[in-house]
Structures are given as structure tokens and as C-alpha cells.
PDB file of N, CA and C in Angstrom:
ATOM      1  N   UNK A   1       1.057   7.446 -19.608  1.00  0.00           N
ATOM      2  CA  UNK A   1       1.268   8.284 -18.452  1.00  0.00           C
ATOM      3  C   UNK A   1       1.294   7.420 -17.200  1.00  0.00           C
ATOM      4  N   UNK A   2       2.228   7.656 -16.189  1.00  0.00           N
ATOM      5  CA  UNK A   2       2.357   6.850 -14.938  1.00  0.00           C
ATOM      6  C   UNK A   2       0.619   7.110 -14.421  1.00  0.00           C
ATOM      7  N   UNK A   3       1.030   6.113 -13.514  1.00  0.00           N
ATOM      8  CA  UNK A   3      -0.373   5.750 -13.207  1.00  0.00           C
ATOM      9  C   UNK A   3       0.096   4.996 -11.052  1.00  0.00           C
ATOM     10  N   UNK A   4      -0.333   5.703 -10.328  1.00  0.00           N
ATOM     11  CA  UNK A   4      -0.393   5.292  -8.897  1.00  0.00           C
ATOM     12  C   UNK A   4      -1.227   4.608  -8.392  1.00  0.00           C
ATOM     13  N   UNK A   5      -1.241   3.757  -7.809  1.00  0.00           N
ATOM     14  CA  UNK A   5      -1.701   2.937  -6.691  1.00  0.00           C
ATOM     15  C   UNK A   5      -1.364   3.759  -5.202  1.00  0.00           C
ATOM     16  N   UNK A   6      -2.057   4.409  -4.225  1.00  0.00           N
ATOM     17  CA  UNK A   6      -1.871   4.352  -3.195  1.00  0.00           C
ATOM     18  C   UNK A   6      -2.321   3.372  -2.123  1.00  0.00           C
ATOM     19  N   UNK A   7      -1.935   3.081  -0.597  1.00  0.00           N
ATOM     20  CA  UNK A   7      -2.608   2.338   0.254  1.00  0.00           C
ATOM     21  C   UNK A   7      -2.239   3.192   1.869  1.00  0.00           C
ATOM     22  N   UNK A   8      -3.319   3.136   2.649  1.00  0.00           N
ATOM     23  CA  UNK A   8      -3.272   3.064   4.146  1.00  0.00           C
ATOM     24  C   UNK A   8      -4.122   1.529   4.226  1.00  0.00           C
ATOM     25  N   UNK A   9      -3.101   0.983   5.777  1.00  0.00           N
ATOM     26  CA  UNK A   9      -3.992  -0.165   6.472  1.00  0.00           C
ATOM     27  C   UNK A   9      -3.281   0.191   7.890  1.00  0.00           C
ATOM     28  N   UNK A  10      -4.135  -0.567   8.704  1.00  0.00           N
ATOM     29  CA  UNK A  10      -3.555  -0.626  10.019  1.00  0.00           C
ATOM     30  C   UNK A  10      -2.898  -2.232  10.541  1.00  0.00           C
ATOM     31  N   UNK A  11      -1.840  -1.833  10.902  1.00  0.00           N
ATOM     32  CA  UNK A  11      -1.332  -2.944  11.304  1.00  0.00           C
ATOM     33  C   UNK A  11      -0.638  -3.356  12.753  1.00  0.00           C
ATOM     34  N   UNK A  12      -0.794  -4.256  13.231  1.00  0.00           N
ATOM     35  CA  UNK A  12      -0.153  -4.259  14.668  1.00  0.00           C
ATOM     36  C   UNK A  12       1.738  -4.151  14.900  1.00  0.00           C
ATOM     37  N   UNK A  13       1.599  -2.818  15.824  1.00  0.00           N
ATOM     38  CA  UNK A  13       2.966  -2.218  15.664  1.00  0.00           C
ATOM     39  C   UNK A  13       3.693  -3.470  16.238  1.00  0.00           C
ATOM     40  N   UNK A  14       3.697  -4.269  17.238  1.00  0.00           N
ATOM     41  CA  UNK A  14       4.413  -5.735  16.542  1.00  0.00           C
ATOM     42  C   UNK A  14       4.597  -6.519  15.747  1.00  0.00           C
ATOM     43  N   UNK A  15       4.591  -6.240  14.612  1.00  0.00           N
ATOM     44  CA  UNK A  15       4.716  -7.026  13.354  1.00  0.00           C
ATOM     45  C   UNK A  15       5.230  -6.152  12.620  1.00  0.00           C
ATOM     46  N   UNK A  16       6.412  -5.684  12.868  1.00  0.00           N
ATOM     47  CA  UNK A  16       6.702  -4.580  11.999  1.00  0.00           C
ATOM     48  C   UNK A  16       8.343  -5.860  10.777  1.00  0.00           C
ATOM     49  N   UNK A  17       8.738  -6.411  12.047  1.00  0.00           N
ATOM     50  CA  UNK A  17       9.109  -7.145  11.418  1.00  0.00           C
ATOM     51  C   UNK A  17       8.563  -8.573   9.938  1.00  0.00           C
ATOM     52  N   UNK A  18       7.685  -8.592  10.750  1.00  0.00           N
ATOM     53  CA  UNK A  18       6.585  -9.904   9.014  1.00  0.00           C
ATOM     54  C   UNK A  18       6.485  -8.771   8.155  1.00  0.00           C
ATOM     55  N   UNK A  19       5.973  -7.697   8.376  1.00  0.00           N
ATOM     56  CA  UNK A  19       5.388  -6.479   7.277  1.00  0.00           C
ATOM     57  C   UNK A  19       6.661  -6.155   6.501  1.00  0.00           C
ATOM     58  N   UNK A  20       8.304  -6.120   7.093  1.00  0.00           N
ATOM     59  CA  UNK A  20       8.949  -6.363   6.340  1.00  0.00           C
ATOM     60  C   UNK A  20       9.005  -7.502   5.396  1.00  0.00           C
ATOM     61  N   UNK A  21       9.077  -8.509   5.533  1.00  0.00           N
ATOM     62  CA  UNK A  21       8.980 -10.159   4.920  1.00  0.00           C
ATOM     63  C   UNK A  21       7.876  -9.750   4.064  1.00  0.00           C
ATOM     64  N   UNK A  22       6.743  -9.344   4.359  1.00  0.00           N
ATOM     65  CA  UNK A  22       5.798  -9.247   3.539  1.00  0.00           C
ATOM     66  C   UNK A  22       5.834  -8.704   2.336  1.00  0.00           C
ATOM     67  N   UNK A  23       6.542  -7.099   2.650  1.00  0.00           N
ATOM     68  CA  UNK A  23       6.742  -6.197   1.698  1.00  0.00           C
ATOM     69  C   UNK A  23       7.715  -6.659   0.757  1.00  0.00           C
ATOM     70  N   UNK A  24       8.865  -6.912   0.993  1.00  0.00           N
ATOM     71  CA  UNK A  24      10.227  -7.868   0.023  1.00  0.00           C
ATOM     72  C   UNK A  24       8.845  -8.765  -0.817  1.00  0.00           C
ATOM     73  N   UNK A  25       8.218  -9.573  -0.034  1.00  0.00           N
ATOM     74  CA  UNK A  25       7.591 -10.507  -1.309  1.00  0.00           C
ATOM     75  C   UNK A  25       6.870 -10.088  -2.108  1.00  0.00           C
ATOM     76  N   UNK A  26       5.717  -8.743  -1.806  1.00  0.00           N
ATOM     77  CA  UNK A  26       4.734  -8.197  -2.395  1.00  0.00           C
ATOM     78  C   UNK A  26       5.889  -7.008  -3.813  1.00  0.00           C
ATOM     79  N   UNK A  27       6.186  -6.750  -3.512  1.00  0.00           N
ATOM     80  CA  UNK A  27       7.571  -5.706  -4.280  1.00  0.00           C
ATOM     81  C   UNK A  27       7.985  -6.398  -5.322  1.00  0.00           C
ATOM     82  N   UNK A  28       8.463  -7.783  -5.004  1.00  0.00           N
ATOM     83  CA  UNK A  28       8.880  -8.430  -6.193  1.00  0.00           C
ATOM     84  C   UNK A  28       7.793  -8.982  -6.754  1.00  0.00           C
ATOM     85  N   UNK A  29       7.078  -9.181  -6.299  1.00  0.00           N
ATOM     86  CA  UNK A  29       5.217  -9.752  -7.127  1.00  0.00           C
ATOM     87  C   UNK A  29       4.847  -8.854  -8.177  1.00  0.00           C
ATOM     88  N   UNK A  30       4.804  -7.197  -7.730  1.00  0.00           N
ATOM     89  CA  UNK A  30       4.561  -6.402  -8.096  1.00  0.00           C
ATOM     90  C   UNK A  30       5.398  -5.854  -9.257  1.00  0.00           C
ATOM     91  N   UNK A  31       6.509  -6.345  -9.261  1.00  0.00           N
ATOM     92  CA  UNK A  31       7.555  -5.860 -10.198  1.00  0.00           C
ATOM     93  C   UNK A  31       7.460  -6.679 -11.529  1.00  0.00           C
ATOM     94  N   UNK A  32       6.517  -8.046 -11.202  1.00  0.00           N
ATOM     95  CA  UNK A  32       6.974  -9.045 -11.550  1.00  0.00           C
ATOM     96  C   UNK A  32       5.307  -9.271 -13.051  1.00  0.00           C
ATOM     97  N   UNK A  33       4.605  -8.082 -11.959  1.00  0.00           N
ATOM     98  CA  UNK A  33       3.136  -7.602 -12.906  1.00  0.00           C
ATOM     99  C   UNK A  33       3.511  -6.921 -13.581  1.00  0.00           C
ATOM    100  N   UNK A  34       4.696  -5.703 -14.042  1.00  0.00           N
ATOM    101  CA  UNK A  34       4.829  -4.290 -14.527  1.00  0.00           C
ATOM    102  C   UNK A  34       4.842  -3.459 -13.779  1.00  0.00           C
ATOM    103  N   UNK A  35       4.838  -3.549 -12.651  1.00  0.00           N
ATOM    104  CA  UNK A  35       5.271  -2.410 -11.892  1.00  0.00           C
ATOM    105  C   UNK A  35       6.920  -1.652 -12.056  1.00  0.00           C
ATOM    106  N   UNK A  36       6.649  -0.259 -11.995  1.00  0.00           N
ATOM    107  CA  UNK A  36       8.005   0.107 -11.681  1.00  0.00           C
ATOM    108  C   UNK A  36       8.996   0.671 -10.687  1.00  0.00           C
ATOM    109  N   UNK A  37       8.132   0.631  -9.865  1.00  0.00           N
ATOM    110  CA  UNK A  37       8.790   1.486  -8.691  1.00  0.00           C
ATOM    111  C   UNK A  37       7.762   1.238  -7.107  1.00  0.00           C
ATOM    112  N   UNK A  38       7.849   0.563  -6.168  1.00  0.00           N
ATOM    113  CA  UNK A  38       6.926   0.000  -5.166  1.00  0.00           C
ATOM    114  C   UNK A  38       7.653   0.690  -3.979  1.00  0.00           C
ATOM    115  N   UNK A  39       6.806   1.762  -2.710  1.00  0.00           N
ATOM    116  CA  UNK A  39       7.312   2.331  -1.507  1.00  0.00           C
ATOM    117  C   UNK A  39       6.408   1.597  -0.285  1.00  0.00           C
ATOM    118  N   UNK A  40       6.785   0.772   0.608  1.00  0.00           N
ATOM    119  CA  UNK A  40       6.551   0.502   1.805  1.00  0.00           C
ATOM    120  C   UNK A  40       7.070   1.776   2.538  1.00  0.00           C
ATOM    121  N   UNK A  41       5.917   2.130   3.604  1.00  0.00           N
ATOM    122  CA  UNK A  41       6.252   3.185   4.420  1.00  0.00           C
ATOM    123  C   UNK A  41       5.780   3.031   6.008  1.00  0.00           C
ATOM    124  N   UNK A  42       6.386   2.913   6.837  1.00  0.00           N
ATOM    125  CA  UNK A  42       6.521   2.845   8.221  1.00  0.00           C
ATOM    126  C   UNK A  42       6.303   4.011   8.804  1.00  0.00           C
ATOM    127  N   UNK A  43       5.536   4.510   9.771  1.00  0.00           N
ATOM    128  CA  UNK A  43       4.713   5.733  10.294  1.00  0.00           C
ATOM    129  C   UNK A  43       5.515   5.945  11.651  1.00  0.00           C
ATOM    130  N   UNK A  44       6.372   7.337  11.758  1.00  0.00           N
ATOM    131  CA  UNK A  44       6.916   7.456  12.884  1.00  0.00           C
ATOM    132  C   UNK A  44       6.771   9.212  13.241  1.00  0.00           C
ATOM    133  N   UNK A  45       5.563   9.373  12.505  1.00  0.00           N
ATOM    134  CA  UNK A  45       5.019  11.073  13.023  1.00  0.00           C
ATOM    135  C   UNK A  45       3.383  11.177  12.373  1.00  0.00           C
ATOM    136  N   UNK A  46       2.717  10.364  13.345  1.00  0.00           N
ATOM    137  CA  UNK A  46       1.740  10.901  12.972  1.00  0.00           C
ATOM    138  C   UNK A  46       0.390  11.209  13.790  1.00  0.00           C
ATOM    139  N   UNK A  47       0.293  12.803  13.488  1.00  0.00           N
ATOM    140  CA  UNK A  47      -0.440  13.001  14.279  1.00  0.00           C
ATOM    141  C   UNK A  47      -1.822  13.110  14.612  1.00  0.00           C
ATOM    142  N   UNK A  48      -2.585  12.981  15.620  1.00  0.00           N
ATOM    143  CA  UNK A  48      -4.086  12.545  15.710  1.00  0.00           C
ATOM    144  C   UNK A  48      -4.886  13.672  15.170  1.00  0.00           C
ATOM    145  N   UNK A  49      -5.627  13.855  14.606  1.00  0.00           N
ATOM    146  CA  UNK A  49      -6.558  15.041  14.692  1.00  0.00           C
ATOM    147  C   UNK A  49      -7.756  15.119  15.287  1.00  0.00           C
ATOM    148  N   UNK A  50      -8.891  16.020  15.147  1.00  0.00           N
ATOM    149  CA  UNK A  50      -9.738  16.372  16.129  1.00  0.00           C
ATOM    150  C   UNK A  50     -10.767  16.020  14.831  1.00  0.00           C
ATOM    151  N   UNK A  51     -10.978  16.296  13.540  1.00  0.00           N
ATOM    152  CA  UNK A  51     -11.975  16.180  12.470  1.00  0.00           C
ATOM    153  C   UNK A  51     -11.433  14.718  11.772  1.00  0.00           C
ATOM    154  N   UNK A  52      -9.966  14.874  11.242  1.00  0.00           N
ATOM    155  CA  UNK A  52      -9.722  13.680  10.458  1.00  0.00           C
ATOM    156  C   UNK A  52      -8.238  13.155  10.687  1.00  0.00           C
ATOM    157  N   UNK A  53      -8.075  12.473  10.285  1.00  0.00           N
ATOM    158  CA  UNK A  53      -6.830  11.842  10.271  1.00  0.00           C
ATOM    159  C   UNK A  53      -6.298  10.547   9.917  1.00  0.00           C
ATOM    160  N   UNK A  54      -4.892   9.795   9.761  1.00  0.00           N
ATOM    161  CA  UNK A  54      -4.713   8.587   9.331  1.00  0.00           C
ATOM    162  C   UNK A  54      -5.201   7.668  10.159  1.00  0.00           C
ATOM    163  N   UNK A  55      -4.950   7.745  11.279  1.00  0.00           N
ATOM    164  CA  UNK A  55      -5.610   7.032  12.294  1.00  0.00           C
ATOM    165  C   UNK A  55      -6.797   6.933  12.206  1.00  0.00           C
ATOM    166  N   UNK A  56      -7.757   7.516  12.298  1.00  0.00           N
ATOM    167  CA  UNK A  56      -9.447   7.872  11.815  1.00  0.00           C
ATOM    168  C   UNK A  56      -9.235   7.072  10.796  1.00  0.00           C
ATOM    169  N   UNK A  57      -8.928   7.154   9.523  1.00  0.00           N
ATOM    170  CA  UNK A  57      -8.733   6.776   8.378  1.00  0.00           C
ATOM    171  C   UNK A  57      -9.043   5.100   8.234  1.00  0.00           C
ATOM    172  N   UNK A  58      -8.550   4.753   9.184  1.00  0.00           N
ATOM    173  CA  UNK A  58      -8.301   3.321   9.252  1.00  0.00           C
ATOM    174  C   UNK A  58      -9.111   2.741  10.560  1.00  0.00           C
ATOM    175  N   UNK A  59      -9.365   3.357  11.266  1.00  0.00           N
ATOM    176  CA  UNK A  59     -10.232   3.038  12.616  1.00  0.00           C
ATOM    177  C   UNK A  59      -9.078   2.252  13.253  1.00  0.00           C
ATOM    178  N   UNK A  60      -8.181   2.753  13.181  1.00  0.00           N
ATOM    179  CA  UNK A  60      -6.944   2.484  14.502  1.00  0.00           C
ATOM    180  C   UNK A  60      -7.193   1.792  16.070  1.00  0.00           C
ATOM    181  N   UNK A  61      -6.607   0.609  16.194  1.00  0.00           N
ATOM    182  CA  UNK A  61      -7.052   0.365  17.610  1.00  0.00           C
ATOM    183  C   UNK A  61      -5.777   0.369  18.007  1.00  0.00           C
ATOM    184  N   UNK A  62      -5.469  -0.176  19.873  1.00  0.00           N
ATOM    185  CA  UNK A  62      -4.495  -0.090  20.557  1.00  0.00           C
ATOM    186  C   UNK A  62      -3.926  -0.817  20.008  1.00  0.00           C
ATOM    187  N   UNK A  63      -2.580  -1.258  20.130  1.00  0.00           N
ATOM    188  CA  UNK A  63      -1.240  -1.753  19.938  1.00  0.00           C
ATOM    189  C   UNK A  63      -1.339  -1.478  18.222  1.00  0.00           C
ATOM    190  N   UNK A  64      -1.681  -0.913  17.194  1.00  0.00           N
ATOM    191  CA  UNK A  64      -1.515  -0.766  16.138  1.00  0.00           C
ATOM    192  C   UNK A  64      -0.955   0.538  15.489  1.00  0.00           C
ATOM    193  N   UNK A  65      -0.192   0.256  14.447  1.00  0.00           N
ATOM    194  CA  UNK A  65       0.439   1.502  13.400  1.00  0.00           C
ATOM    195  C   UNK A  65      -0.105   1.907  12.350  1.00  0.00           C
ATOM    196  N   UNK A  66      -0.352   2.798  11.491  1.00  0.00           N
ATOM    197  CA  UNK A  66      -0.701   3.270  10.262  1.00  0.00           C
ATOM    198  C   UNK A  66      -0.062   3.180   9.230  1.00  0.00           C
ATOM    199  N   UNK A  67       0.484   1.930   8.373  1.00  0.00           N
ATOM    200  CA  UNK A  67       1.138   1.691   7.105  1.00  0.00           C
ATOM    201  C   UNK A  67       0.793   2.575   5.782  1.00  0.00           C
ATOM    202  N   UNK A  68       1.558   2.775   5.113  1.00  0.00           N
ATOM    203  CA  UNK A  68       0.913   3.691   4.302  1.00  0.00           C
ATOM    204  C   UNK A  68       2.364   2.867   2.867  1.00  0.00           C
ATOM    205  N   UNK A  69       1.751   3.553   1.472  1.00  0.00           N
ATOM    206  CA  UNK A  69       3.094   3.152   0.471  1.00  0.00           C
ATOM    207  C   UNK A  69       1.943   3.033  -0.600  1.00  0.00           C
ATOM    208  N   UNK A  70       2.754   3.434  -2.090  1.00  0.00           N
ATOM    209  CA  UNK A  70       2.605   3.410  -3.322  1.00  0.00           C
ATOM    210  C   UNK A  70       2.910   2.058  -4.124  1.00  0.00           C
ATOM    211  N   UNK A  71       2.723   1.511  -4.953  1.00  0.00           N
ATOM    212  CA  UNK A  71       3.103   1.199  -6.412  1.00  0.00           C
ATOM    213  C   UNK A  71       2.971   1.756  -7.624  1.00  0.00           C
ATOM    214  N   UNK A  72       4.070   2.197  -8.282  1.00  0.00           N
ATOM    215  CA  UNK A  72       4.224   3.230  -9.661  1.00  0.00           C
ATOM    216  C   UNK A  72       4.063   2.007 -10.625  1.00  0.00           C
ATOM    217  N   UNK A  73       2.760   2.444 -11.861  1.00  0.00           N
ATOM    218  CA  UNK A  73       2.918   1.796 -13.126  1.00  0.00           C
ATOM    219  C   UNK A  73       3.068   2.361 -14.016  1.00  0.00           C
ATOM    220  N   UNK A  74       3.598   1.852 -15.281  1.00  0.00           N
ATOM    221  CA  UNK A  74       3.911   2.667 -16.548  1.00  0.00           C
ATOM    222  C   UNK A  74       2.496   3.400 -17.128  1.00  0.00           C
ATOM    223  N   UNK A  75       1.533   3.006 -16.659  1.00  0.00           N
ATOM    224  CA  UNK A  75       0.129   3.270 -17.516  1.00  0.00           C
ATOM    225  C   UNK A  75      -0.941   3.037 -16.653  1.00  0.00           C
ATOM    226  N   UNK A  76      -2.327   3.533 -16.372  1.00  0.00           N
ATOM    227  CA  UNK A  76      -3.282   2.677 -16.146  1.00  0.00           C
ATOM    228  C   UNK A  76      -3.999   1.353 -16.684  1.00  0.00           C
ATOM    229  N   UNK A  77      -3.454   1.123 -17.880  1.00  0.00           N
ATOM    230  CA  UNK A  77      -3.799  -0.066 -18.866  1.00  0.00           C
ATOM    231  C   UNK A  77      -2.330  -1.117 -18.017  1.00  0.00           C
ATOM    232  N   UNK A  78      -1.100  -0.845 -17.778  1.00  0.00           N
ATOM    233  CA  UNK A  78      -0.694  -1.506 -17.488  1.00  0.00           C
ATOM    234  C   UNK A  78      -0.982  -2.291 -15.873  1.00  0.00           C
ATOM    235  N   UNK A  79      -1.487  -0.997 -15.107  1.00  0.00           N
ATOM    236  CA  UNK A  79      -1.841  -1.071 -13.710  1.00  0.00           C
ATOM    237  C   UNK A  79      -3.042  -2.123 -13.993  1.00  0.00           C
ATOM    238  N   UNK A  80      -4.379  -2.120 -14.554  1.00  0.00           N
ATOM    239  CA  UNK A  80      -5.043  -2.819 -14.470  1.00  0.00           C
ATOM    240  C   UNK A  80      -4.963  -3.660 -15.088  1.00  0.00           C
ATOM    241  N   UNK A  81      -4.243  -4.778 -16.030  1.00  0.00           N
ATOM    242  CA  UNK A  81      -3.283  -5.983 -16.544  1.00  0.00           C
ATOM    243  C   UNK A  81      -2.730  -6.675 -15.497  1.00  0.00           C
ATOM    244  N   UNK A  82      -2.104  -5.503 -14.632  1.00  0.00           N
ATOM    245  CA  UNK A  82      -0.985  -6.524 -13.244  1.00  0.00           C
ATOM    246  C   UNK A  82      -2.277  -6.721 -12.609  1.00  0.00           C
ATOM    247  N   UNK A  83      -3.120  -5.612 -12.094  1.00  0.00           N
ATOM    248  CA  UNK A  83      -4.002  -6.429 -11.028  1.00  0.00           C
ATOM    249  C   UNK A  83      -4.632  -7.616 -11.320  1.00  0.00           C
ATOM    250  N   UNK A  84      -5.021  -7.290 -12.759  1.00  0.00           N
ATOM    251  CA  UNK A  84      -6.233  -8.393 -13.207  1.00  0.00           C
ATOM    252  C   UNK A  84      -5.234  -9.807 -13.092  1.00  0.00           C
ATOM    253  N   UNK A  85      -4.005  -9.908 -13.380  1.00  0.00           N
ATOM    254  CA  UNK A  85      -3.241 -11.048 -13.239  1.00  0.00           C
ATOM    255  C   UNK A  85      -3.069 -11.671 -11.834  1.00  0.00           C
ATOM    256  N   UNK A  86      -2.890 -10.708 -10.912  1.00  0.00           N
ATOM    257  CA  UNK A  86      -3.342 -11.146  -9.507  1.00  0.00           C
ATOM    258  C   UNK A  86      -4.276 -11.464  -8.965  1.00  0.00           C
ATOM    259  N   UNK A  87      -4.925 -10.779  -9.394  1.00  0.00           N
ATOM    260  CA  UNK A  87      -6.335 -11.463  -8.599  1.00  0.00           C
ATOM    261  C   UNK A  87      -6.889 -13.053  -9.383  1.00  0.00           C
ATOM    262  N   UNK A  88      -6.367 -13.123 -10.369  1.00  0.00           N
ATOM    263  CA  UNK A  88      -6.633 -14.831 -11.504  1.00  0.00           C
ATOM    264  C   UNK A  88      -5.711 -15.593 -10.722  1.00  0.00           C
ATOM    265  N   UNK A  89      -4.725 -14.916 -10.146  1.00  0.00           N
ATOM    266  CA  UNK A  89      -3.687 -16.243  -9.493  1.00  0.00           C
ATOM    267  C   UNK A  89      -4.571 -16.346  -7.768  1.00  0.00           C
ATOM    268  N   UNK A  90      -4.909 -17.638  -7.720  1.00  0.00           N
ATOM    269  CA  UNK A  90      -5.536 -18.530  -6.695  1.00  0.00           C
ATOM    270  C   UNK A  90      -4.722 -18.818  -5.499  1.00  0.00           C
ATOM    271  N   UNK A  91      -3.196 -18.131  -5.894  1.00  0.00           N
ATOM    272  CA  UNK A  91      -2.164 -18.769  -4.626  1.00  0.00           C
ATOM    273  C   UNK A  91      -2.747 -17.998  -3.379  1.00  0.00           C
ATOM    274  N   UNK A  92      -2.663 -18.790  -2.343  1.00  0.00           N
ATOM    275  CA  UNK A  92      -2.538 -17.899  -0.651  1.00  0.00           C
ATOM    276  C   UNK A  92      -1.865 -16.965  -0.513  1.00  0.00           C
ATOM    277  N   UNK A  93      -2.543 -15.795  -0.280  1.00  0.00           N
ATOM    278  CA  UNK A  93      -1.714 -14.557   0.662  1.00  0.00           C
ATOM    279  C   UNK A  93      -2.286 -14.048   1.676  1.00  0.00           C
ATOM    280  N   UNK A  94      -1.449 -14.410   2.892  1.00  0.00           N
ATOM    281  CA  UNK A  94      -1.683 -14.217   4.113  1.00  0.00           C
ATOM    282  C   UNK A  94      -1.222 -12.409   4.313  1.00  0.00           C
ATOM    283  N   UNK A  95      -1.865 -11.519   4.485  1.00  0.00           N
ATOM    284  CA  UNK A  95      -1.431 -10.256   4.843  1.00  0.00           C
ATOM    285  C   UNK A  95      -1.561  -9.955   6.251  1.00  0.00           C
ATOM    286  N   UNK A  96      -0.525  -9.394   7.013  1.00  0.00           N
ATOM    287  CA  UNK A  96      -0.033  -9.428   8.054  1.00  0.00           C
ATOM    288  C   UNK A  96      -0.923  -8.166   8.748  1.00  0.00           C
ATOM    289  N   UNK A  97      -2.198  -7.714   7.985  1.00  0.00           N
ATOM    290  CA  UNK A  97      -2.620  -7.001   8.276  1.00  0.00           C
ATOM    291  C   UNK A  97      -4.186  -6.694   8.350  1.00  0.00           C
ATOM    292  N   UNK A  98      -5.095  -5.643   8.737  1.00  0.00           N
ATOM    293  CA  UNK A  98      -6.707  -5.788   8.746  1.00  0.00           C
ATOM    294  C   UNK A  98      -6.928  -5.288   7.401  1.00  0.00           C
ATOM    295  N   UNK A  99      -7.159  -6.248   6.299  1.00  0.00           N
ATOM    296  CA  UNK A  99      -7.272  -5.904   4.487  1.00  0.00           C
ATOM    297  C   UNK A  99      -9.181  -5.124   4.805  1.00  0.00           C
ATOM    298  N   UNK A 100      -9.834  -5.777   5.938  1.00  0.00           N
ATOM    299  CA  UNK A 100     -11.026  -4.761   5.961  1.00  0.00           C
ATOM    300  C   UNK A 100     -10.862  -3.472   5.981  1.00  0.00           C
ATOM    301  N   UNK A 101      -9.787  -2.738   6.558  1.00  0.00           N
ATOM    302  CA  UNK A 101      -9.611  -1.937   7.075  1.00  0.00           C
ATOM    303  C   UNK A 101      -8.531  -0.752   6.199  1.00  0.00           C
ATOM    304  N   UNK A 102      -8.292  -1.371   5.059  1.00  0.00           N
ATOM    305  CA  UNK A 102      -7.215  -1.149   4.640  1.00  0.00           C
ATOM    306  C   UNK A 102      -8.280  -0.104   3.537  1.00  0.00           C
ATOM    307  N   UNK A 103      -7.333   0.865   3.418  1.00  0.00           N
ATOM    308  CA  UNK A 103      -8.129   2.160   2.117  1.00  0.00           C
ATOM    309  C   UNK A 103      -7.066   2.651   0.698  1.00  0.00           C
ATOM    310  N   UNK A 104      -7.492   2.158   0.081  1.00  0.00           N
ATOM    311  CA  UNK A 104      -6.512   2.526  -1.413  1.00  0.00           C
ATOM    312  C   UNK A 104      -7.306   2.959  -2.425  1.00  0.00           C
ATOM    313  N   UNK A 105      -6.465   3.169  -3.458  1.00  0.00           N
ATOM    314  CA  UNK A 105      -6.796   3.786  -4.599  1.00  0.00           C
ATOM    315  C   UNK A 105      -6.587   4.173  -5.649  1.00  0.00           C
ATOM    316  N   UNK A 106      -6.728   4.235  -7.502  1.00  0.00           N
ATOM    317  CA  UNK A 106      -5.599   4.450  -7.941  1.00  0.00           C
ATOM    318  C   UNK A 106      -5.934   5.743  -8.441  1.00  0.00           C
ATOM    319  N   UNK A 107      -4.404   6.467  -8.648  1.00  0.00           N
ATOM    320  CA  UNK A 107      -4.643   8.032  -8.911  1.00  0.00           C
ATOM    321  C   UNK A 107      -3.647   8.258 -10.200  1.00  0.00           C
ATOM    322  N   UNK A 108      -3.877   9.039 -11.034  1.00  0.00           N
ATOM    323  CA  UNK A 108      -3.249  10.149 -12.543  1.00  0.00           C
ATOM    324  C   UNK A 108      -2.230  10.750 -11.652  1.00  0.00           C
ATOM    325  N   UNK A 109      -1.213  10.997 -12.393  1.00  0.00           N
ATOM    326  CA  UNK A 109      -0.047  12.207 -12.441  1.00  0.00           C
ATOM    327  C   UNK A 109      -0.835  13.428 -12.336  1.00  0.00           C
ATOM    328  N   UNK A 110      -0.595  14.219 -11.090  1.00  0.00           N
ATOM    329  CA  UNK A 110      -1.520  15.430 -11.836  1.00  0.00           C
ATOM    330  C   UNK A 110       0.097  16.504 -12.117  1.00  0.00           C
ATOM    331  N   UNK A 111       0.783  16.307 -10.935  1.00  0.00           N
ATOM    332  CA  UNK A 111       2.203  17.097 -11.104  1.00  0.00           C
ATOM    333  C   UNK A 111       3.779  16.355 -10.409  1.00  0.00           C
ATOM    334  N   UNK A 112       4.766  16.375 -10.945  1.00  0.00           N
ATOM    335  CA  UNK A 112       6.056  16.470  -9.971  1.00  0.00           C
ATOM    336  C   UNK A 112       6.881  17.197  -9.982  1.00  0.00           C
ATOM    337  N   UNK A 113       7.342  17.062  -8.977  1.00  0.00           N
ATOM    338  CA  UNK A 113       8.591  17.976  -8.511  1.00  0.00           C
ATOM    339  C   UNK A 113       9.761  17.305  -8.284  1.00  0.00           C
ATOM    340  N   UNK A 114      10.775  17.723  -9.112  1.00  0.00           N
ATOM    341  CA  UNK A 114      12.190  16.482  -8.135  1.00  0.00           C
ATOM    342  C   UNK A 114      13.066  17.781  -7.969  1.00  0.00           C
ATOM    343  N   UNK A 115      14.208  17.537  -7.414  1.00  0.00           N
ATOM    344  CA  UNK A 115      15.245  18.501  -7.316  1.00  0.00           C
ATOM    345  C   UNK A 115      16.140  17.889  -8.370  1.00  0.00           C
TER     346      UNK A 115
END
């Protein structure tokens, strides 16, 4: 059964360009674990709330955006294989972003809908 990875981080809305560069490299990394399907998502409606919100979510400061995006795996056995392979590889990755700050998680199919 598919198996999700979600993520929010905050990132400085000048760097929207590296977060591209970033994402192209992380996508093919990811593809490259078993992944099948990877969404980078760029935030251009989102709104503040009064109890909660994405912003909250991430403890948002000035000049920054709310990144958000998936990676689809074939399985949770496969999802935790790719990670465990990443995290054994020692190479540098510089993320263009606050990884303290950053909130993910992985989640079950519970339903879809396509047209």
C-alpha cells in the first residue's frame, strides 16, 4: 500500500530560486531511493489564523514563506529502506532552509479521489 511522506518548513521568501535547485536535486535523490512520485509546493494563499495555522506551524518569521510537498512510496517498508539509505550516506546537504523548524511525517492511504 502507498505510503506518504509529508513536510512543512519555513524558508526565506528570497530563496525561492536555490529551493528550486534544491528540489530538482532532492526529487531525483528521492527517486533514486524508490520513490515514486515527489511534490515541491510554493505557498501563494495562505492564510494566518487566530488559534492555528501554517505559519504558527513553523514559527514563521519576517521575510519568510511556508514550503510545504509530499514524497509518494510504493510501501512503508519501501519508504523506510530509502530513508535508512539516506541517512547511511555521509555526503553534505546543505538545505536552503530552517530543518529545526521544519515538521513532517509519514502517513497510510486512508482514501482517494481522482477525476
Amino acid at each position: 500500500m502507498s505510503y506518504y511522506d509529508l513536510f512543512l518548513a519555513p524558508i526565506p521568501t528570497a530563496s525561492k530560486d536555490v529551493y528550486a535547485t534544491f528540489c530538482k536535486d532532492t526529487q531525483e535523490m528521492f527517486l533514486g531511493l524508490g520513490a515514486t512520485d515527489i511534490v515541491d509546493l510554493w505557498p501563494s494563499d495562505i492564510p494566518e489564523g487566530q488559534l492555528t495555522s501554517l505559519s504558527m506551524a513553523v514559527k514563521l518569521e519576517d521575510g519568510e514563506s511556508v514550503i510545504a510537498g509530499y514524497v509518494l512510496w510504493p510501501s512503508k517498508e519501501a519508504r523506510d529502506a530509502g530513508w535508512g539509505k539516506m541517512m547511511a550516506d555521509d555526503s553534505p546537504m546543505e538545505m536552503p532552509f530552517d530543518g529545526k523548524r521544519m515538521i513532517f511525517g509519514g502517513f497510510d492511504l486512508l482514501m482517494r479521489t481522482t477525476a
